[in-house]
N, C-alpha and C. Protein backbone atom coordinates (compact mmCIF):
# COMPACT_ATOMS: atom_id res chain seq x y z
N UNK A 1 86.92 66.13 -53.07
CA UNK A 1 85.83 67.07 -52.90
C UNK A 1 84.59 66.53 -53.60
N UNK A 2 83.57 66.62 -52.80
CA UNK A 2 82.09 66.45 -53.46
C UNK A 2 81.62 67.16 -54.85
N UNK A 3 80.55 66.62 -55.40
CA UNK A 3 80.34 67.29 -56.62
C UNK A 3 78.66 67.54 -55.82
N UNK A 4 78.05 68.94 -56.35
CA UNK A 4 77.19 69.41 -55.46
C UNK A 4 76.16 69.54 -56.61
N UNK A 5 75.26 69.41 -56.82
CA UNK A 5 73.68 70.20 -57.62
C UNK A 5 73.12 71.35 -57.47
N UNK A 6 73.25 72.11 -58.21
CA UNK A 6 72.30 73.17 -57.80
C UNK A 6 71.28 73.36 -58.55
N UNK A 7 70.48 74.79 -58.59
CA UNK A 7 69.11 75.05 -59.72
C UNK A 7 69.22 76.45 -59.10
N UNK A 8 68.97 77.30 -59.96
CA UNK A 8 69.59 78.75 -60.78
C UNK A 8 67.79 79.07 -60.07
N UNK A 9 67.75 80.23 -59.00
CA UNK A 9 66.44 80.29 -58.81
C UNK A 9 65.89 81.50 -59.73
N UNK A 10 66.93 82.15 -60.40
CA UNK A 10 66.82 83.29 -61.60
C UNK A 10 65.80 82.57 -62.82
N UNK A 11 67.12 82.06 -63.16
CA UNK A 11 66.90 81.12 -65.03
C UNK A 11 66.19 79.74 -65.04
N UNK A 12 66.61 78.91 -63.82
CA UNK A 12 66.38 77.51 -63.48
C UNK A 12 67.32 76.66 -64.14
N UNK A 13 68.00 77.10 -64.36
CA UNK A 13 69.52 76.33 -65.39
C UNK A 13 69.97 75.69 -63.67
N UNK A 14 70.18 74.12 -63.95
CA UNK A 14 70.96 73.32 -63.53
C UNK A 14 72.06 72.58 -63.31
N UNK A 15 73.37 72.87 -62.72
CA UNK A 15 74.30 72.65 -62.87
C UNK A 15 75.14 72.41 -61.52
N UNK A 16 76.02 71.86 -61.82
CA UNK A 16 76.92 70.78 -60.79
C UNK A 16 78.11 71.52 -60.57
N UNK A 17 78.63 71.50 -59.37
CA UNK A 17 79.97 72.12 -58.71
C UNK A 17 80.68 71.33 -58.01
N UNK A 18 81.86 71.06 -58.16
CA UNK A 18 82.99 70.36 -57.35
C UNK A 18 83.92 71.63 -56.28
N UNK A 19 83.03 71.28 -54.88
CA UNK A 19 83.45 72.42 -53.96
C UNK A 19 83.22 71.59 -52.55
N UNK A 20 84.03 71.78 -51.43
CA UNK A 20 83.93 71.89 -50.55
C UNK A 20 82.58 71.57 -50.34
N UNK A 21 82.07 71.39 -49.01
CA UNK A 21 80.72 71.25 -48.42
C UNK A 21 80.32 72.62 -47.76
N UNK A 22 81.56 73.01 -47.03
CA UNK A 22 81.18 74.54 -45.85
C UNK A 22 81.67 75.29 -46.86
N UNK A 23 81.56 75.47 -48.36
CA UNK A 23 81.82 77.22 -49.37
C UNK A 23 80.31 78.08 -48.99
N UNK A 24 80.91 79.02 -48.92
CA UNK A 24 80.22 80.21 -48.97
C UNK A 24 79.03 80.05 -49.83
N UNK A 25 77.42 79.67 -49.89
CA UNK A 25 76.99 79.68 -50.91
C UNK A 25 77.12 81.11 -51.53
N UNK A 26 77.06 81.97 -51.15
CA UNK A 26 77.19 83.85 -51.91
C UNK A 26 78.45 83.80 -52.87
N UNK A 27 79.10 82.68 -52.83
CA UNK A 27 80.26 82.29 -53.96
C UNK A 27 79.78 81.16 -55.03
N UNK A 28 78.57 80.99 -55.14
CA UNK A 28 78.18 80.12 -55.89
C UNK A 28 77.83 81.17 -57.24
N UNK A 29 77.91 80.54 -58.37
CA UNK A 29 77.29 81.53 -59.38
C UNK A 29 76.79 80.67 -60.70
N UNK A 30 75.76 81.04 -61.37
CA UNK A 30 75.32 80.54 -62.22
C UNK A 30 75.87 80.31 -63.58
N UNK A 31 76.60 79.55 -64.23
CA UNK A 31 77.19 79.71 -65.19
C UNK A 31 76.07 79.93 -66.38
N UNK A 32 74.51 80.00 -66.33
CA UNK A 32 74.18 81.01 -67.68
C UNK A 32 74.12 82.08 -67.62
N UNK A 33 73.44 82.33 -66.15
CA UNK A 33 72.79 84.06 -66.43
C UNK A 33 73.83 84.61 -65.14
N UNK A 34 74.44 83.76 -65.09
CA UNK A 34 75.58 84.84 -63.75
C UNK A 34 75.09 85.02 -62.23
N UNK A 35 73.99 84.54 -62.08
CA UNK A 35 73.15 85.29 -60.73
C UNK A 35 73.80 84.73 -59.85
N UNK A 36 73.94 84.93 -58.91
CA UNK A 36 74.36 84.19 -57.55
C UNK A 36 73.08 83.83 -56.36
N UNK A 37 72.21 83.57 -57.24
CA UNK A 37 71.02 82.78 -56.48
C UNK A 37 70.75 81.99 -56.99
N UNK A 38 71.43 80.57 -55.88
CA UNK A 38 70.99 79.37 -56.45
C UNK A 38 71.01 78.42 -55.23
N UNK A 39 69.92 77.21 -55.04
CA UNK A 39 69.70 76.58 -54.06
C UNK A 39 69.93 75.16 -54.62
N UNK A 40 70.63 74.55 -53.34
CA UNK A 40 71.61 73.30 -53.34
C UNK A 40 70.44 72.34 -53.56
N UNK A 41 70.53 71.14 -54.69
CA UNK A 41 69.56 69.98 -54.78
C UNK A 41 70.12 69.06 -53.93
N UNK A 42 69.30 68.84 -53.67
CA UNK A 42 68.92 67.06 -52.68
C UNK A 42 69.47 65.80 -53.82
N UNK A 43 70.29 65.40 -53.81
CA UNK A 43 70.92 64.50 -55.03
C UNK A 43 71.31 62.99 -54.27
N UNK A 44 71.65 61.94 -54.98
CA UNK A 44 71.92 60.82 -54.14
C UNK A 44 73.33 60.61 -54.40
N UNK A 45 73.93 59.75 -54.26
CA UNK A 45 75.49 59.33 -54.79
C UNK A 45 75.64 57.92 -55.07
N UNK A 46 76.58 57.86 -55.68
CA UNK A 46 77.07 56.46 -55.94
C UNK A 46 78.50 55.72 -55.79
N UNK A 47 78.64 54.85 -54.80
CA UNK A 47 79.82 54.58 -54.10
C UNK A 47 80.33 53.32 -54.39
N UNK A 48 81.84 52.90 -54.79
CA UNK A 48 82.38 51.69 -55.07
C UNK A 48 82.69 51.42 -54.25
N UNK A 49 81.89 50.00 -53.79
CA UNK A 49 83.08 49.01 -52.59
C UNK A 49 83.96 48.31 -53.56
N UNK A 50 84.37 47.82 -54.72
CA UNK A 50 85.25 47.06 -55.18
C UNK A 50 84.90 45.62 -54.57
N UNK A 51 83.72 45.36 -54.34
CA UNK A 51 83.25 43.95 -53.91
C UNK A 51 82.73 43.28 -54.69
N UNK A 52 82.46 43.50 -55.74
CA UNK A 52 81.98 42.94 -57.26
C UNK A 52 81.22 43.82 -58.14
N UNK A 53 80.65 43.28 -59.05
CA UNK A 53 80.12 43.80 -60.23
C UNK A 53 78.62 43.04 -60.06
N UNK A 54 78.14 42.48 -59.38
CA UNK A 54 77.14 41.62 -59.22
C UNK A 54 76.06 42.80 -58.67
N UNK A 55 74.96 42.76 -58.92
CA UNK A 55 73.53 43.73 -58.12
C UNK A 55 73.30 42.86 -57.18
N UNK A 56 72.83 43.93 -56.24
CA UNK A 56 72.40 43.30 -54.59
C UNK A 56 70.79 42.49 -55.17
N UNK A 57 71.05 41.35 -54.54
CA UNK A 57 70.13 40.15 -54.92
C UNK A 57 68.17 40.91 -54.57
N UNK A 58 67.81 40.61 -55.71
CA UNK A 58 66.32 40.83 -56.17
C UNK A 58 66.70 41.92 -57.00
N UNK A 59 67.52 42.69 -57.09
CA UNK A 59 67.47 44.66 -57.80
C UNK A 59 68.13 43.85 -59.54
N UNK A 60 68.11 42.84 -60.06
CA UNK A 60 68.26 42.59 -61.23
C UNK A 60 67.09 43.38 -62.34
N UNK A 61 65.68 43.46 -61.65
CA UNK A 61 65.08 44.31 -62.43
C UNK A 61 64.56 45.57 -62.25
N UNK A 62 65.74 46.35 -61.64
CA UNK A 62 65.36 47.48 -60.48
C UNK A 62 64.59 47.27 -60.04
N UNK A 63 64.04 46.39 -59.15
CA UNK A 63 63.03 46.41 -58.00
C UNK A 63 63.67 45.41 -56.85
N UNK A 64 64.16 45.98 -55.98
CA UNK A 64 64.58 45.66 -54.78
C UNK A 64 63.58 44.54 -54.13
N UNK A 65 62.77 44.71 -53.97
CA UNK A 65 61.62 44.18 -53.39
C UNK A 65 61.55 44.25 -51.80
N UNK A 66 61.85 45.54 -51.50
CA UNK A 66 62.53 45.54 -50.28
C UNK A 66 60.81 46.61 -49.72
N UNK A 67 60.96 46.99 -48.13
CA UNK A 67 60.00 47.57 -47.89
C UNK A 67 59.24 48.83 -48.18
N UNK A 68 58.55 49.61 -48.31
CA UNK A 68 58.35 51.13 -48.85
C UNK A 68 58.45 51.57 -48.01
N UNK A 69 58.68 51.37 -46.99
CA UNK A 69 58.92 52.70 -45.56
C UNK A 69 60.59 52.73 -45.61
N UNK A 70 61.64 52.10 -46.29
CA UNK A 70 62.82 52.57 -46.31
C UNK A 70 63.71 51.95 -47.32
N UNK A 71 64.76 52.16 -47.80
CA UNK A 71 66.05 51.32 -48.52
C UNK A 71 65.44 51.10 -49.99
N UNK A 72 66.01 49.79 -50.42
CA UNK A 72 65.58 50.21 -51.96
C UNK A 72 66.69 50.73 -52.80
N UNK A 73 66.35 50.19 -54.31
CA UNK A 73 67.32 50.49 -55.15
C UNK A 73 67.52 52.22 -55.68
N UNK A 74 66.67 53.10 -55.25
CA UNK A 74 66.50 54.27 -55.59
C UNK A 74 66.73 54.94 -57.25
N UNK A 75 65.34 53.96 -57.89
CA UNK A 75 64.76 54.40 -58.78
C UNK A 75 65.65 53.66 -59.93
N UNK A 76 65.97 52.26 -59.27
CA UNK A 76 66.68 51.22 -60.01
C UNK A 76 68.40 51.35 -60.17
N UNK A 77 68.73 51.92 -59.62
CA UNK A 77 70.38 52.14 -59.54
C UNK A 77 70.99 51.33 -58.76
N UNK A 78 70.35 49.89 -58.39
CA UNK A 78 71.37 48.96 -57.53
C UNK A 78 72.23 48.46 -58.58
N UNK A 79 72.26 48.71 -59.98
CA UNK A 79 73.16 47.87 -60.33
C UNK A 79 74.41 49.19 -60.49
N UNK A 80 74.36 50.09 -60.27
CA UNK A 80 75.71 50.99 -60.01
C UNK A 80 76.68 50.42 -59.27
N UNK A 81 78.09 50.24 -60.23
CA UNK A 81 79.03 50.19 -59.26
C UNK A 81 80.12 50.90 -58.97
């Protein structure tokens, strides 16, 4: 199961859920202030191929050097593995 982002549109307290993709958001709840209004963040992920430990060539100093209309190390995280 995915781990999801949210932001508390009550308190603004931020916090992460390991749920399903299709849950009910009206089952989501805020673990400070309890509210059950809270909207899902836009978050990225990070995925192991088990193909090495090496950064995709140029992202050694987070900078991809790749085009600005797409791809890219996203804010220097090519060396995640």
């Amino acid at each position: 199961m995915p781990i999801f982002e949210y932001s508390c549109n009550d308190c603004g307290s931020q916090f992460d859920i390991l749920h399903k993709g299709a849950e009910n958001p009206d089952l989501i709840q805020c673990p400070d202030c309890k509210s059950r209004s809270a909207s899902k963040k836009f978050s990225s992920f990070a995925a192991s191929t088990g193909a090495g430990t090496l950064p995709a060539p140029g992202c050694e100093s987070g900078s991809c050097e790749t085009p600005s209309y797409g791809g890219g190390c996203a804010g220097g995280m090519c060396g995640l593995q």
